[in-house]
Protein backbone atom coordinates (compact mmCIF):
# COMPACT_ATOMS: atom_id res chain seq x y z
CA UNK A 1 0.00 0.00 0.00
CA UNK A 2 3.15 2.59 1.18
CA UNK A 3 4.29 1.94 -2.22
CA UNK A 4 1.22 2.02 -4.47
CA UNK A 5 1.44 5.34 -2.50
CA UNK A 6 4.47 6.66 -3.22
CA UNK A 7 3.88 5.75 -6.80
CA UNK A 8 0.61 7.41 -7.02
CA UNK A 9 2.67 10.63 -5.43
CA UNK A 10 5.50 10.30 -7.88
CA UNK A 11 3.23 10.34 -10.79
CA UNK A 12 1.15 13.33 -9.58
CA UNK A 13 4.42 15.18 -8.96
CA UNK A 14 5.87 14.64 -12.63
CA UNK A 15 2.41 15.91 -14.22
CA UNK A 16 2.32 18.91 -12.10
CA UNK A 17 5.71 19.66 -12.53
CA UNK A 18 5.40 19.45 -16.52
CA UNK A 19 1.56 21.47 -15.83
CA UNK A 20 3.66 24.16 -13.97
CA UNK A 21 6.81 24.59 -15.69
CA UNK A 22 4.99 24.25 -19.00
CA UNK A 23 2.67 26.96 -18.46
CA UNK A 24 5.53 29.37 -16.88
CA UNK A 25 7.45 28.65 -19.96
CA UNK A 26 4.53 29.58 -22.15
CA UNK A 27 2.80 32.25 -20.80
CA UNK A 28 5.08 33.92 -18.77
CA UNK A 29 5.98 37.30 -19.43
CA UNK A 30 6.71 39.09 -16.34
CA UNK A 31 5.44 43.00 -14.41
CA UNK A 32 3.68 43.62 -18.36
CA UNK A 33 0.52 41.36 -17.65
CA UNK A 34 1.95 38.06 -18.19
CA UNK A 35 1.91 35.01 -15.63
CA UNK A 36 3.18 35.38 -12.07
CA UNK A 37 3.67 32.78 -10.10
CA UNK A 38 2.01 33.57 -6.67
CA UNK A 39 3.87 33.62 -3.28
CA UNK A 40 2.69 32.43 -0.88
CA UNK A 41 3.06 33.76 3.48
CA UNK A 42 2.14 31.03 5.83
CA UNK A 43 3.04 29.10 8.70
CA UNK A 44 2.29 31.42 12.30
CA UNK A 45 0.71 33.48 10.73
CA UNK A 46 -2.97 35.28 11.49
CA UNK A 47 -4.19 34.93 8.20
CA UNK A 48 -2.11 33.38 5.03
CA UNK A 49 -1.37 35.71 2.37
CA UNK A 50 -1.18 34.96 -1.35
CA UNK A 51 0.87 37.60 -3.17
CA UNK A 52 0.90 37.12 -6.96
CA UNK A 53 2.38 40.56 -8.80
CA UNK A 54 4.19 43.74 -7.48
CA UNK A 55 1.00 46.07 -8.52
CA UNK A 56 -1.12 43.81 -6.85
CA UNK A 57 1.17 44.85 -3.80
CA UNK A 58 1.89 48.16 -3.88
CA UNK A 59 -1.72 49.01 -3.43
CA UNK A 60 -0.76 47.17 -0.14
CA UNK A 61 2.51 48.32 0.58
CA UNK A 62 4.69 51.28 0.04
CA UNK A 63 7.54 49.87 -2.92
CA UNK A 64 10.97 50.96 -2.46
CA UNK A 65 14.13 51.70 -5.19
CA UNK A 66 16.89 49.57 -4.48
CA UNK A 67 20.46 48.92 -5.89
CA UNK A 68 20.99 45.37 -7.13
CA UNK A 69 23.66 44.52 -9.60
CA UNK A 70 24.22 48.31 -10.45
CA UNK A 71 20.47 48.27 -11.63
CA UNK A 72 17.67 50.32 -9.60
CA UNK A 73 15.07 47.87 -8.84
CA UNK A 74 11.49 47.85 -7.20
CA UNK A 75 11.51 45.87 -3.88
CA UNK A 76 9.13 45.72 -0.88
CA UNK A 77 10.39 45.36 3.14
CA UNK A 78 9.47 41.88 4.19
CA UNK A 79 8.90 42.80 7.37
CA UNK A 80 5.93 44.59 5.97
CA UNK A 81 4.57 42.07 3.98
CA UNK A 82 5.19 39.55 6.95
CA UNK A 83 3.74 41.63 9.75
CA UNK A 84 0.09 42.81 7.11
CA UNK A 85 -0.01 38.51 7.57
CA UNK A 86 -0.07 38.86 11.43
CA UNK A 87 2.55 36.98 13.97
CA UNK A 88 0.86 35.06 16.39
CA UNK A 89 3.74 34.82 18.72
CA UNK A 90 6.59 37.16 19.84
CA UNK A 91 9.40 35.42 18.89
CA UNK A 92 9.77 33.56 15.33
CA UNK A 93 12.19 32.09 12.39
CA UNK A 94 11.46 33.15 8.77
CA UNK A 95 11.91 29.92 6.08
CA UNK A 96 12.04 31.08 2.35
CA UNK A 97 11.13 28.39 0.11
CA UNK A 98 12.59 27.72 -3.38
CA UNK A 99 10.61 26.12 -5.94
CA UNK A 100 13.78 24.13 -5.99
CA UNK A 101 13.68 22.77 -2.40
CA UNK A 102 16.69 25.42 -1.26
CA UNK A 103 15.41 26.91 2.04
CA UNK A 104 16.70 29.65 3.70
CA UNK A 105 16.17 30.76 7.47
CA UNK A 106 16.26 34.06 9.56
CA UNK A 107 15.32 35.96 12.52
CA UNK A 108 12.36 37.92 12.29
CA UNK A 109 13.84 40.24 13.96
CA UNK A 110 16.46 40.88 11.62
CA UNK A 111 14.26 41.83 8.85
CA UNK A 112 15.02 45.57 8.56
CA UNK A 113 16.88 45.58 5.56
CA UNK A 114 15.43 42.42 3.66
CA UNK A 115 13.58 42.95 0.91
CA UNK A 116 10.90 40.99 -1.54
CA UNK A 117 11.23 42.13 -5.24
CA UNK A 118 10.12 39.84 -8.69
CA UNK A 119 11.92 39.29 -12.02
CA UNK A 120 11.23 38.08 -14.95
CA UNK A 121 14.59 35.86 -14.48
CA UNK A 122 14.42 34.82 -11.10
CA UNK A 123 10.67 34.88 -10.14
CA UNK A 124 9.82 36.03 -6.55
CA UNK A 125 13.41 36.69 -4.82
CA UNK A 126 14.52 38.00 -1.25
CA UNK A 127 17.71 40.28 -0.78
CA UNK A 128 19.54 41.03 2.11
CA UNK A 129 23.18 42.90 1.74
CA UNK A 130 23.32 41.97 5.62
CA UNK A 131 22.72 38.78 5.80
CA UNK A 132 24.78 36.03 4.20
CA UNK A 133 24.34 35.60 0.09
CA UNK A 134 22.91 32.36 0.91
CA UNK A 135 19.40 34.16 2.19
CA UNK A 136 19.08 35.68 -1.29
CA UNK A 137 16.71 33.22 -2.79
CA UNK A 138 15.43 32.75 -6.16
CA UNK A 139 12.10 31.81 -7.71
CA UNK A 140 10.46 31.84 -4.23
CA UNK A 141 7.42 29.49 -3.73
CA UNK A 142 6.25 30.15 -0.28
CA UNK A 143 7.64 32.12 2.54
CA UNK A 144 6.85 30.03 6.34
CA UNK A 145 6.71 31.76 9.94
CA UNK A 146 7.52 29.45 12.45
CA UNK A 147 7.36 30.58 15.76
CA UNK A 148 10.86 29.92 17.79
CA UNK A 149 8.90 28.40 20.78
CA UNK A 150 5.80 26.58 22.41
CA UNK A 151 3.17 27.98 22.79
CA UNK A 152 -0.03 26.18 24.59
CA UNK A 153 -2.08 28.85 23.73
CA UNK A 154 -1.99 28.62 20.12
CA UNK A 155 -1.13 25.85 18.32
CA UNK A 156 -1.87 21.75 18.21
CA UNK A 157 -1.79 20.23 21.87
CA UNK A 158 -1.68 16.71 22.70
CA UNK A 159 -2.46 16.17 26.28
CA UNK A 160 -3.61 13.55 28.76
CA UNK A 161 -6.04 13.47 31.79
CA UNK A 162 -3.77 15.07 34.00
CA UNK A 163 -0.57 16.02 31.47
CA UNK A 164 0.42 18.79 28.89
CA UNK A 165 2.18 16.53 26.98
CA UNK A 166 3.36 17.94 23.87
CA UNK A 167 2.46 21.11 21.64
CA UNK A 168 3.56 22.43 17.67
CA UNK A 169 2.08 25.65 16.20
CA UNK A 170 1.52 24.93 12.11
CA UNK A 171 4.65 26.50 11.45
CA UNK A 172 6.82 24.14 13.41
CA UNK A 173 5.18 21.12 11.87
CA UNK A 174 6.77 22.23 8.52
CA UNK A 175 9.98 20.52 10.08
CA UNK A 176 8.30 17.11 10.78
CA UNK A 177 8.24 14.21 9.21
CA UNK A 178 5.49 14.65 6.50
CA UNK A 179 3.74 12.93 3.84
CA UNK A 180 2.62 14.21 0.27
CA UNK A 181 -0.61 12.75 -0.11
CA UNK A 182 -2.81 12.77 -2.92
CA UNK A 183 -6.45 13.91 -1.35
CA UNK A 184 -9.33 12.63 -4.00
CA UNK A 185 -11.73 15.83 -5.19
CA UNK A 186 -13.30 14.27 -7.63
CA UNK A 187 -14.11 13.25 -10.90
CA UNK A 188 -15.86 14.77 -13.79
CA UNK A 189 -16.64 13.57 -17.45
CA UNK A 190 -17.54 14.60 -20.81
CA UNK A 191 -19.11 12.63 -24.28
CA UNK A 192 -17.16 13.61 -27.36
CA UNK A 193 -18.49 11.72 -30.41
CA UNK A 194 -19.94 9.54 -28.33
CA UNK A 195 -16.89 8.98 -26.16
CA UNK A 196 -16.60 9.37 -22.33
CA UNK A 197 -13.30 11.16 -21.11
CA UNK A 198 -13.14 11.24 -17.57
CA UNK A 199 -10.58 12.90 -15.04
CA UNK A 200 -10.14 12.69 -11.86
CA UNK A 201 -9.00 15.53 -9.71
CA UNK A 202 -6.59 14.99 -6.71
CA UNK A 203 -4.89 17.79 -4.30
CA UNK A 204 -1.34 17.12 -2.46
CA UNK A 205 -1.59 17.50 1.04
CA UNK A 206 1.31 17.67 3.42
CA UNK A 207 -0.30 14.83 5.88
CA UNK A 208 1.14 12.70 9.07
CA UNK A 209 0.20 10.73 11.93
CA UNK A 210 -0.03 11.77 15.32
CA UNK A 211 2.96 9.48 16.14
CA UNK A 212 4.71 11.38 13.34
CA UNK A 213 4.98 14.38 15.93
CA UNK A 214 6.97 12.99 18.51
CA UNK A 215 9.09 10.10 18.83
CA UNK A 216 8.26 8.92 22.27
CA UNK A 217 4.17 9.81 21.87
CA UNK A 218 2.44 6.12 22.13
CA UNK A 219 -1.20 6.75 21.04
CA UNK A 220 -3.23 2.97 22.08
CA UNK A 221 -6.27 3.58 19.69
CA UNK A 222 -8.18 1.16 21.71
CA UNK A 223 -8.93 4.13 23.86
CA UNK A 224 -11.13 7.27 23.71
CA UNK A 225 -9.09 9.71 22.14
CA UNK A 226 -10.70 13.22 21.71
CA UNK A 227 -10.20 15.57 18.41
CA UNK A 228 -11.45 18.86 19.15
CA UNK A 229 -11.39 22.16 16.51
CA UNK A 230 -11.34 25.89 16.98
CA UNK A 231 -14.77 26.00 15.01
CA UNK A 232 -16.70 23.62 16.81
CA UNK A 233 -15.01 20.13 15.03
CA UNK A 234 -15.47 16.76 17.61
CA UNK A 235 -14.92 13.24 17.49
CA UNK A 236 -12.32 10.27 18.05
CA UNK A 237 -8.75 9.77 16.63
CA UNK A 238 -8.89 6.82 14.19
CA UNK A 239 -5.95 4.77 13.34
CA UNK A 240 -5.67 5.67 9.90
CA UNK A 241 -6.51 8.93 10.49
CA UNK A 242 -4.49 11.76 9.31
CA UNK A 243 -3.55 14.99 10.12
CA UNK A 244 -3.30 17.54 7.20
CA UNK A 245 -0.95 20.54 7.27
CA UNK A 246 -2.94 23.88 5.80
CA UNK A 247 -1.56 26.82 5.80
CA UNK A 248 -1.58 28.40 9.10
CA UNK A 249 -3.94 25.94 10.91
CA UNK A 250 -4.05 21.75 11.24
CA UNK A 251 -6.95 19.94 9.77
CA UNK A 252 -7.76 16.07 10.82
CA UNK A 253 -9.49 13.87 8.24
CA UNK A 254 -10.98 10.20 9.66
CA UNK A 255 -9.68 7.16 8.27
CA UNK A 256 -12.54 6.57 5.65
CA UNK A 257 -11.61 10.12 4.15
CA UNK A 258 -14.95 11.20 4.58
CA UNK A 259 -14.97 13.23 7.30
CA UNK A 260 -13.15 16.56 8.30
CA UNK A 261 -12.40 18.05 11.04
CA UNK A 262 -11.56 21.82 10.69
CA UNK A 263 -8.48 23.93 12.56
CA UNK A 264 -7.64 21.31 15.49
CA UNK A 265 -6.92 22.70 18.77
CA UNK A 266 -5.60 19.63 19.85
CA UNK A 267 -5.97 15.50 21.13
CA UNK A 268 -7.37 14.48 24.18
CA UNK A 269 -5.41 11.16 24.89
CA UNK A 270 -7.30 8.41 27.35
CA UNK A 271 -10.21 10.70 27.48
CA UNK A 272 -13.09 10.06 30.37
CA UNK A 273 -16.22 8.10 29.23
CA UNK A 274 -17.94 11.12 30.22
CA UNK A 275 -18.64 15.03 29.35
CA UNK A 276 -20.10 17.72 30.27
CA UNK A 277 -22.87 17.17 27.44
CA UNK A 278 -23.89 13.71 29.56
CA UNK A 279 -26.29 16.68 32.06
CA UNK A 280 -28.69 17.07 29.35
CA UNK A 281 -29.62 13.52 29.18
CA UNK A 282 -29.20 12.99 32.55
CA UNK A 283 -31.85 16.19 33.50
CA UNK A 284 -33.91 14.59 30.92
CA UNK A 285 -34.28 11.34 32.19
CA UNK A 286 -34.67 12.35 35.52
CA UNK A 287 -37.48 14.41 35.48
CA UNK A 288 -39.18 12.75 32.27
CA UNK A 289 -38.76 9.15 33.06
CA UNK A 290 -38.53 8.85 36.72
CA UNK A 291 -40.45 11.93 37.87
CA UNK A 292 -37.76 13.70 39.71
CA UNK A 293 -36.95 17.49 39.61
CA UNK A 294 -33.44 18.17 39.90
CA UNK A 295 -30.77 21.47 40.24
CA UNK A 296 -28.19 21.88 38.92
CA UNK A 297 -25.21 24.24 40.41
CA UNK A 298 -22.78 25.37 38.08
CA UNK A 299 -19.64 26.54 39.30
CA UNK A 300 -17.55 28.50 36.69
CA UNK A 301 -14.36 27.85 36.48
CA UNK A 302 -13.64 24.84 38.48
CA UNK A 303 -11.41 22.25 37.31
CA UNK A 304 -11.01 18.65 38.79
CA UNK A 305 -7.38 19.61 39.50
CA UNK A 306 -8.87 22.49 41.87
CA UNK A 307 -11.78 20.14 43.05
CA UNK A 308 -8.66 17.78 43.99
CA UNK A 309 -7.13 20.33 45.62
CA UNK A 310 -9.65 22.04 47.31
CA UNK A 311 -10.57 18.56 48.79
CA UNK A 312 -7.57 17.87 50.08
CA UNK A 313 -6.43 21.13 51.33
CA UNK A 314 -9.64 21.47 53.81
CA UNK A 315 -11.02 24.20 51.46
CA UNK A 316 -14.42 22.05 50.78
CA UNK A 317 -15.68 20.02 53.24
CA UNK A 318 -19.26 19.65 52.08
CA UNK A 319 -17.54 18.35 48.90
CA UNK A 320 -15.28 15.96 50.49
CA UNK A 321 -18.54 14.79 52.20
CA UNK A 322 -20.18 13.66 48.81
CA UNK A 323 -18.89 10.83 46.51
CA UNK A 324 -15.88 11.55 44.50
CA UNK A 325 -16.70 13.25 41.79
CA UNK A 326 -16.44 12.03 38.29
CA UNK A 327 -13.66 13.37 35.67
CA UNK A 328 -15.41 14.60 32.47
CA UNK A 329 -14.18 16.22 29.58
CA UNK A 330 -15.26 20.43 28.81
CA UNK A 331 -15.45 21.28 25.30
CA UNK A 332 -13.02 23.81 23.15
CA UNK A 333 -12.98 26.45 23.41
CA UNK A 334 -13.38 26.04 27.48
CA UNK A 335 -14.70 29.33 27.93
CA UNK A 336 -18.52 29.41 29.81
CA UNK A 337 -20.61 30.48 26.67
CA UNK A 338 -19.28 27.28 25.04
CA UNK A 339 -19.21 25.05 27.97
CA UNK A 340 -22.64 26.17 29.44
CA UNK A 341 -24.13 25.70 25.61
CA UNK A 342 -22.53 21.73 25.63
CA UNK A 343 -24.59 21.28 29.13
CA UNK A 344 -28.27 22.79 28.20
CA UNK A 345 -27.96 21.14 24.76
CA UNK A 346 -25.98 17.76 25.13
CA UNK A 347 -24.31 18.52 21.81
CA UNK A 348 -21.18 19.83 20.59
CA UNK A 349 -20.56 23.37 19.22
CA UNK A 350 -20.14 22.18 15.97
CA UNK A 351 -24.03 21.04 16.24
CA UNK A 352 -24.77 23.91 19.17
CA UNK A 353 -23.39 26.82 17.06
CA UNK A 354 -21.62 28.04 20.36
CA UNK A 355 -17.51 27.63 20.11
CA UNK A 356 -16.79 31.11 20.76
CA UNK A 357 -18.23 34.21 22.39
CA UNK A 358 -21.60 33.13 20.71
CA UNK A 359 -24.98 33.44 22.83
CA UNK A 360 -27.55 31.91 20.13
CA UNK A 361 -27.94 28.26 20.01
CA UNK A 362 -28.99 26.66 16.60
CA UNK A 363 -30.80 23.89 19.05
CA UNK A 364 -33.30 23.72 21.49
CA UNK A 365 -31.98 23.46 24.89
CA UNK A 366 -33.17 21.88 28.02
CA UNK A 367 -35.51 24.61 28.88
CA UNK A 368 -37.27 24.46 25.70
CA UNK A 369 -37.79 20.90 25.91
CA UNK A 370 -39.01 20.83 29.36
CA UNK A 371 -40.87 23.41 28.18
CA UNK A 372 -42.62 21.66 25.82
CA UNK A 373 -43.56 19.18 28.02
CA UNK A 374 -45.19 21.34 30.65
CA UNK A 375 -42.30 21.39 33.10
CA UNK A 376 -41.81 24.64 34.57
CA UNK A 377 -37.82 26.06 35.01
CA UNK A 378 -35.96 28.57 35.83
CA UNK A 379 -32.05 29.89 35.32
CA UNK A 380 -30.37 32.14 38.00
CA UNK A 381 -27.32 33.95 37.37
CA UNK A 382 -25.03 36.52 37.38
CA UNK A 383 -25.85 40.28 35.66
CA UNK A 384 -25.20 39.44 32.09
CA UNK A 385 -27.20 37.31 29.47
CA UNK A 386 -24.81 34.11 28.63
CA UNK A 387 -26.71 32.75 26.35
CA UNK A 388 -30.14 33.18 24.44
CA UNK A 389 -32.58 30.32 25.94
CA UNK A 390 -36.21 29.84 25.65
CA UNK A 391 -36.66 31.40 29.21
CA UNK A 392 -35.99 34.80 30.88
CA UNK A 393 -33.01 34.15 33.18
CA UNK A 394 -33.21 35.84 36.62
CA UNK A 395 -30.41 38.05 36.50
CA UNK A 396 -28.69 39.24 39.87
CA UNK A 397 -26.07 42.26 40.26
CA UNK A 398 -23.83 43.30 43.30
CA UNK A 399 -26.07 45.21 45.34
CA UNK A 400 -24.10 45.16 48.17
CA UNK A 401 -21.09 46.09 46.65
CA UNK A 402 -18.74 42.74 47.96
CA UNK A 403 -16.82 42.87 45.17
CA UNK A 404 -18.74 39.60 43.83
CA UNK A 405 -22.83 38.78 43.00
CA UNK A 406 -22.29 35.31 44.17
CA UNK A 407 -23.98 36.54 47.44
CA UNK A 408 -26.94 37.55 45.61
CA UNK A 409 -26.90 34.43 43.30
CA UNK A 410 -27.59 32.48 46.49
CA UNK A 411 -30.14 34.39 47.95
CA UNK A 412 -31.86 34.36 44.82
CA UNK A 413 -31.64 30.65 44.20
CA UNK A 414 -32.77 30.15 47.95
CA UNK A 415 -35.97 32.37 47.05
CA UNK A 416 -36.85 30.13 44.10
CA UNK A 417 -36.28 26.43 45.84
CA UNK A 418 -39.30 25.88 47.00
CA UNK A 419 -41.71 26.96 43.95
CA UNK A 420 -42.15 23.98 42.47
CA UNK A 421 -39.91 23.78 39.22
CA UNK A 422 -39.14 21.14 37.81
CA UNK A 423 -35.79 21.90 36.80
CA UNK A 424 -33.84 24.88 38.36
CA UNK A 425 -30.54 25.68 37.08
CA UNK A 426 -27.56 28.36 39.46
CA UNK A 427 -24.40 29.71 38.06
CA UNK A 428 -22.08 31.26 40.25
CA UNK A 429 -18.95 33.09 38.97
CA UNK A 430 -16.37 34.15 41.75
CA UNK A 431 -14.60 31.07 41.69
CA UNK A 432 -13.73 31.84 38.22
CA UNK A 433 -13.22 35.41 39.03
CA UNK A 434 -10.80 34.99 41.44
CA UNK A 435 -9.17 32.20 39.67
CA UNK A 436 -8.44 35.13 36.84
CA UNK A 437 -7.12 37.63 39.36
CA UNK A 438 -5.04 35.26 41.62
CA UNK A 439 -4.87 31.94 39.77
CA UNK A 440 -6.47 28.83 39.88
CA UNK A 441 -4.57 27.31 43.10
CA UNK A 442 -4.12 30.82 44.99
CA UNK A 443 -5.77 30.76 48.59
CA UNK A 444 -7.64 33.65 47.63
CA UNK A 445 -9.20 31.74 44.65
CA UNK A 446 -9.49 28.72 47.01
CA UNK A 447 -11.39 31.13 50.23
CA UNK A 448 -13.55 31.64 46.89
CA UNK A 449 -14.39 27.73 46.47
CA UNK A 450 -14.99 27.72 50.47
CA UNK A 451 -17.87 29.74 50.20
CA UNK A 452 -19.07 28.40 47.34
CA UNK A 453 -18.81 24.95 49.81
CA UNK A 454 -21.17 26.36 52.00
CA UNK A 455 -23.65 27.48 49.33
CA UNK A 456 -23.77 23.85 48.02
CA UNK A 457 -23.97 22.51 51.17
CA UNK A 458 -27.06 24.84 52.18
CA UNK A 459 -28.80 24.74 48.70
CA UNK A 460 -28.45 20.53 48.16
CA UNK A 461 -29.73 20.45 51.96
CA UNK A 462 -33.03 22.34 51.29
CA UNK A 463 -33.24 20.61 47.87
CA UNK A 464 -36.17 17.64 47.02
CA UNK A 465 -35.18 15.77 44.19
CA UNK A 466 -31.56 15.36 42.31
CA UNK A 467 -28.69 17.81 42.78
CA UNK A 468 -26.15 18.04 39.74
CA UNK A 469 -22.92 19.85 40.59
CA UNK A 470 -20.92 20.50 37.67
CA UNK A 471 -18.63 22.97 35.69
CA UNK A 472 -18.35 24.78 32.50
CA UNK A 473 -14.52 24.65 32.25
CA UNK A 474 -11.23 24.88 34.07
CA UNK A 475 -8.19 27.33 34.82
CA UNK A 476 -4.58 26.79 34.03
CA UNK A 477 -2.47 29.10 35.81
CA UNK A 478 -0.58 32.28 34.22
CA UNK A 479 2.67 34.12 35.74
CA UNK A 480 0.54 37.23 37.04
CA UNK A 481 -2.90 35.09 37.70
CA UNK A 482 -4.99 32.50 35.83
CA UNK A 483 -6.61 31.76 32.78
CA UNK A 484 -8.40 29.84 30.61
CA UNK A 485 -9.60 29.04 26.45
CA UNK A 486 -6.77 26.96 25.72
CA UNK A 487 -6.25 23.33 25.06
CA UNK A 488 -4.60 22.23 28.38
CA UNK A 489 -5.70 19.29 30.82
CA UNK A 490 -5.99 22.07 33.15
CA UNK A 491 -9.12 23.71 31.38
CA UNK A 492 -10.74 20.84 29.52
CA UNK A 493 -11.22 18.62 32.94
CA UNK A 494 -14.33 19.28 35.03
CA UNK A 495 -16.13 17.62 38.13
CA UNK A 496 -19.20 16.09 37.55
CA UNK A 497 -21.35 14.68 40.44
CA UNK A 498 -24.90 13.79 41.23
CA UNK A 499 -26.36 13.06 44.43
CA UNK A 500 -29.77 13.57 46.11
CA UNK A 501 -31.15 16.70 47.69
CA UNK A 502 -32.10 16.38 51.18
CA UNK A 503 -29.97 13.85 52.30
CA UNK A 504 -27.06 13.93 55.33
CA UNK A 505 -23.90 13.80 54.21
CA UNK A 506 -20.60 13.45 56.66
């Protein structure tokens, strides 16, 4: 198979080689109108850039007369054409691709008197009178950013349960080990005196395996391995499944070559059986099939690292009280519009609509089913609209000026406990506040979680029916605080528990 492959590769190389260099011999002409091959800026970048003819630039960026072999030449800074693409970290390596394979690297930071310029000889070209003649490429194909170091917060992640394990932005994978890999489009046909001439269409993709990426990674497939995308992609790593280099983001296609998921944030590697989307069926079966009402406390911001160590550390004693909680995965991005649209719906954003600062849901959510089935509910929290549901949350604000309306949260939800809904939902915010200001493990974020003890201790007390306790995401922690939105063990692992209201726990 490798080599029916490589031979299929080969032979889709030679044609487009002949297509390319055939139609640069033909209809190239140069700056006059002719054929320009485009250049392209990827890699680390915010947004590629295709860059096909000096006018098409210099309604972009300012041109500037340089010598270059005693001839005065048009040329544009790199730096400017690099930094219009966007750098999405501080630090970062500049590759310049020949058509011929000859790369060439640099500083970004050295790019002050480097400069882009085309010829009708030597195609796209970079020049430098600083730098070594070596960095003054020819016929340019594609210029690459590639950030100098990790960076969690942007990038591909591969993590476990309780480990950061590895991480590579899309500029660093150009370094890997790689495959070219023709991608099937299609196939189209047409009848010419009464003959059928069909052609299929393939596209090279730069693809790999996630064992491709490191060396000492071991991946068992057997287990429940998580793919999760910046626009709301989900579902399992395959074996056979690859991983296809695009530009400046990572795309994953399953095994069958069907399916696609789009700018991966990263793997989740021995992932729990469980998620945060398991409290929608759970509410539902509760209260449809055996009657029950049930509440359900969110707590924002609370990650089963800081439920650990809250537990152990004496900060929650009404928690330690209860069963251990259960380890579920939060959704990307682990932010609470996301993470609170993954519990209310018991889908993913891809299917929820919510993967960013969204608040309309494409899909009813557990308040308009209930609804529908003459349950009554109600949502309490903090001063500010989430989401967009099919009921009129009770908002609360800091009235008495604490410095946090998790006060009022609870005196509101103790107002409502005893009216008879069926499902009643509470989200209280300072453990995530304080997590941001302090971090997620600070004492001040943890005197936050041993309030928040005593709320759930009062509230599952004076509760009849189920109590969910669960959380939207988690908090990594940050050198002046905390933070979360990234793909990190840290944010994507939640406690989940159920138990029943009323009941004495020691």
């Amino acid at each position: 198979m490798a080599k029916k492959i490589s031979i299929i590769v080969a032979a889709v190389l030679v044609l487009s080689a002949f297509a390319f260099w055939g139609q640069r011999a033909l209809n190239f002409t140069g700056p006059d109108g002719g054929f320009i091959p485009p250049l392209r800026i990827t890699g680390d970048v915010e947004a590629c850039l295709t860059l096909r003819s000096m006018i098409q630039a210099a309604d972009t960026w300012e041109t500037k007369r340089i010598k270059h072999n005693n001839q005065e030449i048009d040329a544009l800074r790199l730096h400017d054409v690099i930094s219009t693409a966007g750098l999405m970290t501080g630090s970062n390596k500049i590759l310049m691709v020949g058509r011929n394979g000859f790369v060439a690297e640099i500083d970004a930071d050295t790019l002050a008197e480097v400069y882009l310029m085309f010829s009708a000889s030597y195609g796209w070209s970079v020049l430098s009178h600083r730098h070594p003649r070596s960095v003054n490429v020819k016929d340019i194909k594609e210029i690459i950013v590639v950030a100098s170091e990790n960076c969690w917060s942007y990038g591909f992640n591969v993590i476990r349960a309780d480990k950061n394990i590895f991480n590579i932005t899309p500029g660093q994978a150009y370094f890997r080990t790689a495959t070219l890999y023709p991608h099937f489009e299609g196939r189209s046909a047409m009848i010419h005196d009464g003959q059928v001439y069909e052609t299929g269409v393939f596209t090279l993709k730069r693809v790999f395996e996630l064992c491709d990426l490191c060396d000492l990674l071991e991946v068992n497939y057997n287990n429940r391995n998580l793919i999760m995308g910046a626009t709301g992609g989900y579902g399992l790593l395959e074996e056979g499944g690859l991983f296809v280099l695009k530009g400046n983001h990572i795309n994953y296609i399953s095994a069958d070559r069907k399916h696609e998921i789009e700018k991966v944030r990263g793997v989740l590697l021995d992932a729990p059986a469980g998620s945060i989307m398991d409290h929608y069926s759970d509410v539902l079966r509760y209260i449809l099939d055996y009657n029950e009402r049930v509440l359900t406390i969110l707590i924002d911001g609370f990650g089963y690292h800081q439920y650990l160590y809250a537990i152990e550390n004496g900060y929650a004693p009404f928690l330690a009280s209860l069963p251990k909680a259960e380890m579920v995965t939060a959704l990307y991005r682990p932010i609470t519009n996301v993470g609170l649209a993954a519990i209310i719906t018991g889908k993913p954003p891809k299917y929820s609509g919510v993967y960013g600062r969204h608040r309309d849901l494409r899909i009813p959510s557990l308040f308009g089913v209930l609804q529908d089935r003459g349950k009554e509910t109600v949502f309490i929290g903090g001063g500010i609209r989430i989401l967009n549901k099919e009921i009129e949350p009770v908002l609360n604000v800091d009235h008495n000026k604490s410095g946090t309306v998790d006060d009022e949260i609870f005196a509101s939800a103790l107002e409502h406990l005893n009216r008879g809904y069926d499902f009643m939902m509470v989200h209280f915010h300072n453990v995530d506040d304080a997590g941001e200001i302090y971090g997620d493990l600070h004492p001040e974020t943890m005197q936050a979680m041993k309030t928040m003890d005593g709320y759930l201790a009062e509230l599952v007390a004076n509760w009849s029916g189920r109590v969910i306790i669960i959380a939207d995401h988690g908090m990594h922690s940050l050198p002046d605080g905390g933070g979360h939105g990234c793909f990190r063990f840290e944010d994507l692992l939640v406690p989940y528990l159920v138990v029943e209201g009323g009941a004495h726990y020691e």
